[in-house]
N, C-alpha and C. Protein backbone atom coordinates (compact mmCIF):
# COMPACT_ATOMS: atom_id res chain seq x y z
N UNK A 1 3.05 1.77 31.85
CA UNK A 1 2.05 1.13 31.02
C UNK A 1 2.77 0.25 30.01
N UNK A 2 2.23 -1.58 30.02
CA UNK A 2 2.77 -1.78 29.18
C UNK A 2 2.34 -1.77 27.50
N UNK A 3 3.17 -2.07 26.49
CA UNK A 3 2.67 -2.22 24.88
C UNK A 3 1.18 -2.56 24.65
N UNK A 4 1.32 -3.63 25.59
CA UNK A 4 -0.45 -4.40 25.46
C UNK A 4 -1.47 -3.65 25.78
N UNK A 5 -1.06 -2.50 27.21
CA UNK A 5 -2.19 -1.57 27.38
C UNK A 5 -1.89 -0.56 26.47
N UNK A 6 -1.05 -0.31 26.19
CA UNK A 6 -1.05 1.10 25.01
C UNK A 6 -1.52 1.17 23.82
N UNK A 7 -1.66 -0.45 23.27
CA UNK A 7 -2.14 -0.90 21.91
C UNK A 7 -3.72 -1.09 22.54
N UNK A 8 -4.18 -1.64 23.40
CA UNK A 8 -5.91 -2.23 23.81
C UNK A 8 -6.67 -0.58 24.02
N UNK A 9 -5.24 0.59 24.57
CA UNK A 9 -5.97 2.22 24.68
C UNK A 9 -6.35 2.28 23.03
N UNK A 10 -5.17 2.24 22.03
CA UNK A 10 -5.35 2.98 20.83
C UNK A 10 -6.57 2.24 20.29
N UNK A 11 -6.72 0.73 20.54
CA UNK A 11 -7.72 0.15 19.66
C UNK A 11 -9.08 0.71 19.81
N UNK A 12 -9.16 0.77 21.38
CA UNK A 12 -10.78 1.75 21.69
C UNK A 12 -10.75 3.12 21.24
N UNK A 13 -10.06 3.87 21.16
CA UNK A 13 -10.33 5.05 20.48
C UNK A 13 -10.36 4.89 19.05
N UNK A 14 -9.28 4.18 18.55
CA UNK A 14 -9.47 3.86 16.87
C UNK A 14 -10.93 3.15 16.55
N UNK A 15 -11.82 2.53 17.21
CA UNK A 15 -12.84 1.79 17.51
C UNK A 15 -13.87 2.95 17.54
N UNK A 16 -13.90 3.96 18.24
CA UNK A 16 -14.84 5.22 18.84
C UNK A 16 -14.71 5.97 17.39
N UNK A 17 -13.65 5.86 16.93
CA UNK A 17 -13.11 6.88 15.61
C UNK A 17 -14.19 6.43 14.51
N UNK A 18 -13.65 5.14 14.35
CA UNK A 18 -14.17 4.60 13.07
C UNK A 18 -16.09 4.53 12.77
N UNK A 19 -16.57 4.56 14.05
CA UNK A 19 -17.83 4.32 14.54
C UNK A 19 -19.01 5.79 13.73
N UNK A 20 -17.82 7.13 13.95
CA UNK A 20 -17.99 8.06 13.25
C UNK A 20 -18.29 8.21 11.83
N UNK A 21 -18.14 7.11 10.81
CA UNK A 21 -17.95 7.23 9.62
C UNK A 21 -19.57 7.11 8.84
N UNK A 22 -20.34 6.34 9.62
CA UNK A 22 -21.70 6.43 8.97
C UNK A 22 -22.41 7.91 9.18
N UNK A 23 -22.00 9.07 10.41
CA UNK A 23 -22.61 9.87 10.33
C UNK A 23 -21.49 10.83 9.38
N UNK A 24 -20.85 10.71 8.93
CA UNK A 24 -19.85 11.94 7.91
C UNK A 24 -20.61 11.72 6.56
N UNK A 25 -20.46 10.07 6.37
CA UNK A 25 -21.32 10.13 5.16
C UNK A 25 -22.82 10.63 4.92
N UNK A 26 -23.41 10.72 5.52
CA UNK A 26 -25.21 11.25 6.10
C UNK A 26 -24.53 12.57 5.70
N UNK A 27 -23.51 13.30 6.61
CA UNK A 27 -23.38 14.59 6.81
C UNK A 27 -22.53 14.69 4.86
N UNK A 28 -22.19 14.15 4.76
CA UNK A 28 -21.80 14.40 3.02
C UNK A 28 -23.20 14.55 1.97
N UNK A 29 -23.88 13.61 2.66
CA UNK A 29 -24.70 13.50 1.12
C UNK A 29 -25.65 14.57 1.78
N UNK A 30 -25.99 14.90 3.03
CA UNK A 30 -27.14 16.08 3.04
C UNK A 30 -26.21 17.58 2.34
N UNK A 31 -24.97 17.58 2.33
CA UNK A 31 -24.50 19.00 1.87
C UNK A 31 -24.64 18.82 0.90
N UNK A 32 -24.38 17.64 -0.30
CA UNK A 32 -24.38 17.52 -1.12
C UNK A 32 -25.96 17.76 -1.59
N UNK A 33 -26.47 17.42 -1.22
CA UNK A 33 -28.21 17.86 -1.56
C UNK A 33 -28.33 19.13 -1.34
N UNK A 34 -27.74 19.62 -0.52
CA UNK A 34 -27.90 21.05 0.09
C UNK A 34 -28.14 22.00 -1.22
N UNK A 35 -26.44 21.65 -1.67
CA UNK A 35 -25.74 22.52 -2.92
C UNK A 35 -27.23 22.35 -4.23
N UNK A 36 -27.31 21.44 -4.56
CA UNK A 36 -28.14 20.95 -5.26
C UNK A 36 -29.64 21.79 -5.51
N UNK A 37 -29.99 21.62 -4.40
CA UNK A 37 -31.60 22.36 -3.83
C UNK A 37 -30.87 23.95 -4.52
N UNK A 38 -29.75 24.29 -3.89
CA UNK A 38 -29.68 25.85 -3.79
C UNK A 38 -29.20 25.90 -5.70
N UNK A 39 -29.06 25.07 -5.86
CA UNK A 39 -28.41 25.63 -7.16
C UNK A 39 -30.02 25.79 -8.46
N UNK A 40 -30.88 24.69 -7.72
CA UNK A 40 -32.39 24.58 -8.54
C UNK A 40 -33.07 26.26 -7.69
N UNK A 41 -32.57 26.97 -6.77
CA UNK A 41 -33.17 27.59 -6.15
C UNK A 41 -32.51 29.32 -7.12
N UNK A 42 -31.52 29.11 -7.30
CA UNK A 42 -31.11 29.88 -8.40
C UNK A 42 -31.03 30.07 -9.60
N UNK A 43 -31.48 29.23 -10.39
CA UNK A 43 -31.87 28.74 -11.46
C UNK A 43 -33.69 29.28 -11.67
N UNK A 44 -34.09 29.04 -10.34
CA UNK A 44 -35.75 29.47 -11.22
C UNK A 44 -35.95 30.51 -9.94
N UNK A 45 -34.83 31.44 -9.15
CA UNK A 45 -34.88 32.90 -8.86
C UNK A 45 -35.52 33.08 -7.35
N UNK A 46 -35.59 31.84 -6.95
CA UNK A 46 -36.21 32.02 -5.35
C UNK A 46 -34.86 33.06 -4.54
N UNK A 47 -35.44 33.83 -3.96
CA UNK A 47 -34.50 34.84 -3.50
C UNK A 47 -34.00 34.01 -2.25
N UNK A 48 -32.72 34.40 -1.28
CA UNK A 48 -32.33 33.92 -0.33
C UNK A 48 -32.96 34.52 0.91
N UNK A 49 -33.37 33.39 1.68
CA UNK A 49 -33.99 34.12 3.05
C UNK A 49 -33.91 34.89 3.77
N UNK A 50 -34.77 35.95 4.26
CA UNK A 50 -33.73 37.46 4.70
C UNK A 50 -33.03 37.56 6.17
N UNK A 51 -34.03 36.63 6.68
CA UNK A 51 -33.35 35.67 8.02
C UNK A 51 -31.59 34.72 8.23
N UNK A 52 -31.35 34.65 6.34
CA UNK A 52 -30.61 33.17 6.59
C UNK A 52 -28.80 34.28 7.13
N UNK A 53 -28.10 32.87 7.22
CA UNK A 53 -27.45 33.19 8.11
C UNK A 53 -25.96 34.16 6.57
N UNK A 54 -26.44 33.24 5.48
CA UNK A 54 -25.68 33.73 4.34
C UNK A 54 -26.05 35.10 3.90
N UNK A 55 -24.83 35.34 3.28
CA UNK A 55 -25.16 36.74 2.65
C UNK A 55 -25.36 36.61 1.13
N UNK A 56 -25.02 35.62 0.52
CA UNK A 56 -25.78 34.86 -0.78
C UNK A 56 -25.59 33.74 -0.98
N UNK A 57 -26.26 33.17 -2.15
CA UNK A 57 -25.90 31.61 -2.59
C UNK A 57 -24.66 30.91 -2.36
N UNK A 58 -24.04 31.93 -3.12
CA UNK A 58 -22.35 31.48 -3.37
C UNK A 58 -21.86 31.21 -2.12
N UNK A 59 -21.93 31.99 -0.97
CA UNK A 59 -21.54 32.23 0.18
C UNK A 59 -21.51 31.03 0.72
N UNK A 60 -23.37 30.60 0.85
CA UNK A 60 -23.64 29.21 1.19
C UNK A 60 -23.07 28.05 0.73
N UNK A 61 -22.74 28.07 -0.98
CA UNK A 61 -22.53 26.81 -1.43
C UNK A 61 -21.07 26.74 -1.26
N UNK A 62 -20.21 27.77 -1.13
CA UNK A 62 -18.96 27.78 -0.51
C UNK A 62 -18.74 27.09 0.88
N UNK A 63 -19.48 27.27 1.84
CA UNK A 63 -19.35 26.81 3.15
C UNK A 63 -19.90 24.90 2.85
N UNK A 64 -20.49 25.13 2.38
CA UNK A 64 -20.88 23.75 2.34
C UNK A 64 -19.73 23.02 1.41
N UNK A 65 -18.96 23.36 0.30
CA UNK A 65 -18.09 23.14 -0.36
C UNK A 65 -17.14 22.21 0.34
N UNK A 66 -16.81 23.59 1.76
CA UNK A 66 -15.23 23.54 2.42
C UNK A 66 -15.73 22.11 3.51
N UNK A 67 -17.19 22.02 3.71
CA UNK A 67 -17.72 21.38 4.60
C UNK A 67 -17.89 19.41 4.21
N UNK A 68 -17.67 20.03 2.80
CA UNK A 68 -17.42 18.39 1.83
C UNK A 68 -16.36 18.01 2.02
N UNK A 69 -15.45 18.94 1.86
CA UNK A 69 -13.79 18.37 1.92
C UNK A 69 -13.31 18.15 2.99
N UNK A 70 -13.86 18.75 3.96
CA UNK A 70 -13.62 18.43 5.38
C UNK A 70 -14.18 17.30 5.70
N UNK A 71 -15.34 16.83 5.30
CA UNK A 71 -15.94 15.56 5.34
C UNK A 71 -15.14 14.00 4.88
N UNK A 72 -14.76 14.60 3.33
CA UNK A 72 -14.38 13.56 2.72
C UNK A 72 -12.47 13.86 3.06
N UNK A 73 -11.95 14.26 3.51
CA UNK A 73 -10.83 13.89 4.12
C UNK A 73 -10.57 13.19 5.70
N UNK A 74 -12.33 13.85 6.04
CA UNK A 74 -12.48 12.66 7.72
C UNK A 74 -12.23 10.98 6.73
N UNK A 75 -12.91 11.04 6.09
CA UNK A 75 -12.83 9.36 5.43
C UNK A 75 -11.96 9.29 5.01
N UNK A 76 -10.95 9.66 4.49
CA UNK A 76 -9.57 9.06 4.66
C UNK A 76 -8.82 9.10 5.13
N UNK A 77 -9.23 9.67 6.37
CA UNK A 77 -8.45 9.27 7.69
C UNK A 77 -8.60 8.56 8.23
N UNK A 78 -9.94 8.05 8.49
CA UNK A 78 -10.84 6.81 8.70
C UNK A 78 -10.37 5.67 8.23
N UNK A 79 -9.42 5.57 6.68
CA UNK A 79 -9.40 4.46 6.06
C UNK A 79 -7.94 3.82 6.52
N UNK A 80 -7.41 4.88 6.99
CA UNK A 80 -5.78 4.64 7.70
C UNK A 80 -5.90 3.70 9.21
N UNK A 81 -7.12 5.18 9.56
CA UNK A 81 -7.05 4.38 11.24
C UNK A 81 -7.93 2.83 11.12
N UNK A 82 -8.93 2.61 10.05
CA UNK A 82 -8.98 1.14 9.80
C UNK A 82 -8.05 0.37 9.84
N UNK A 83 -7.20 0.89 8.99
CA UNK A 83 -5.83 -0.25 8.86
C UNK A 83 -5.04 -0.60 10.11
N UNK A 84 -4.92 0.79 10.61
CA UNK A 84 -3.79 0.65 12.47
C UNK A 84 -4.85 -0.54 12.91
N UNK A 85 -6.26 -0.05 13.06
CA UNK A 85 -6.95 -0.99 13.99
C UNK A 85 -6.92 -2.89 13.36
N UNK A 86 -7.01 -2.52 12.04
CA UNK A 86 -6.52 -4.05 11.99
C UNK A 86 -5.28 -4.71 12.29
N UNK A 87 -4.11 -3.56 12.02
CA UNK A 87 -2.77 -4.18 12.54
C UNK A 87 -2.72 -4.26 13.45
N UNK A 88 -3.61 -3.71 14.71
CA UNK A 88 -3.15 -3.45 16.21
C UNK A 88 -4.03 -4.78 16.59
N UNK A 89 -5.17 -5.62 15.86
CA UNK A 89 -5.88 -6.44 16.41
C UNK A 89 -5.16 -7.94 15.88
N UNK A 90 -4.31 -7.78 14.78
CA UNK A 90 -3.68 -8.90 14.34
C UNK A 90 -2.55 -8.62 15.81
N UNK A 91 -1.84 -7.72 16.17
CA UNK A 91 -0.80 -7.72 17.04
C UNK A 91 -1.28 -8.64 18.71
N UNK A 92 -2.41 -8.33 18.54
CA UNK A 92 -3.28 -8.46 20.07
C UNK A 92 -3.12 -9.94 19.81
N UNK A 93 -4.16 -10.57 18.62
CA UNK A 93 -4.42 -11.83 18.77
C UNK A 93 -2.82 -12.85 19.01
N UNK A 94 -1.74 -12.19 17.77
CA UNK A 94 -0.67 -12.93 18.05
C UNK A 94 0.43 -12.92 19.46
N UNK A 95 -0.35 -11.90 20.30
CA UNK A 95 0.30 -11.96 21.95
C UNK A 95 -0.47 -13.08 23.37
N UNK A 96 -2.01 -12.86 22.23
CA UNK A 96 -2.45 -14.21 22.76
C UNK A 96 -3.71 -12.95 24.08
N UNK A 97 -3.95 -11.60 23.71
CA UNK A 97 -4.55 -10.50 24.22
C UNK A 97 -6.21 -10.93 24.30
């Protein structure tokens, strides 16, 4: 395989990657509401559902916590593989790809 196909592979997956970033943010700001709701939900004493999958608030707003940072470190990974994909598309155009 040559450079040109190894760089035109990375660009479509860096391409598939980046495509991901409008649903992380959706998936950020609904946890972030999540926390929110549950914290107004403890505040005026609504008990936790006896169904839910938590064993309390904290529990929940913990998972959703770890579920932010996991989120917001997808986006800056995102902001790297932006950059490869622009260097790899400046590389393409100047081979004449």
């Amino acid at each position: 395989m040559s450079t040109k196909e190894i760089i035109e592979k990375r660009v479509k997956s860096l391409t598939i990657s980046i495509k991901r970033e409008k649903a992380i943010l959706q998936e950020l700001e609904s946890d972030r509401a999540t926390i929110q709701r549950i914290r107004e939900w403890e505040e005026t004493g609504v008990a936790l559902a006896s169904d839910s999958h938590y064993t309390s608030y904290e529990e929940w707003k913990s998972s959703l916590q770890k579920q932010i940072k996991r989120g917001e470190s997808s986006l800056e990974n995102l902001k790297t593989k932006k950059a490869e994909l622009e260097a790899f598309q400046f590389y393409l155009d100047k081979i004449g790809a």
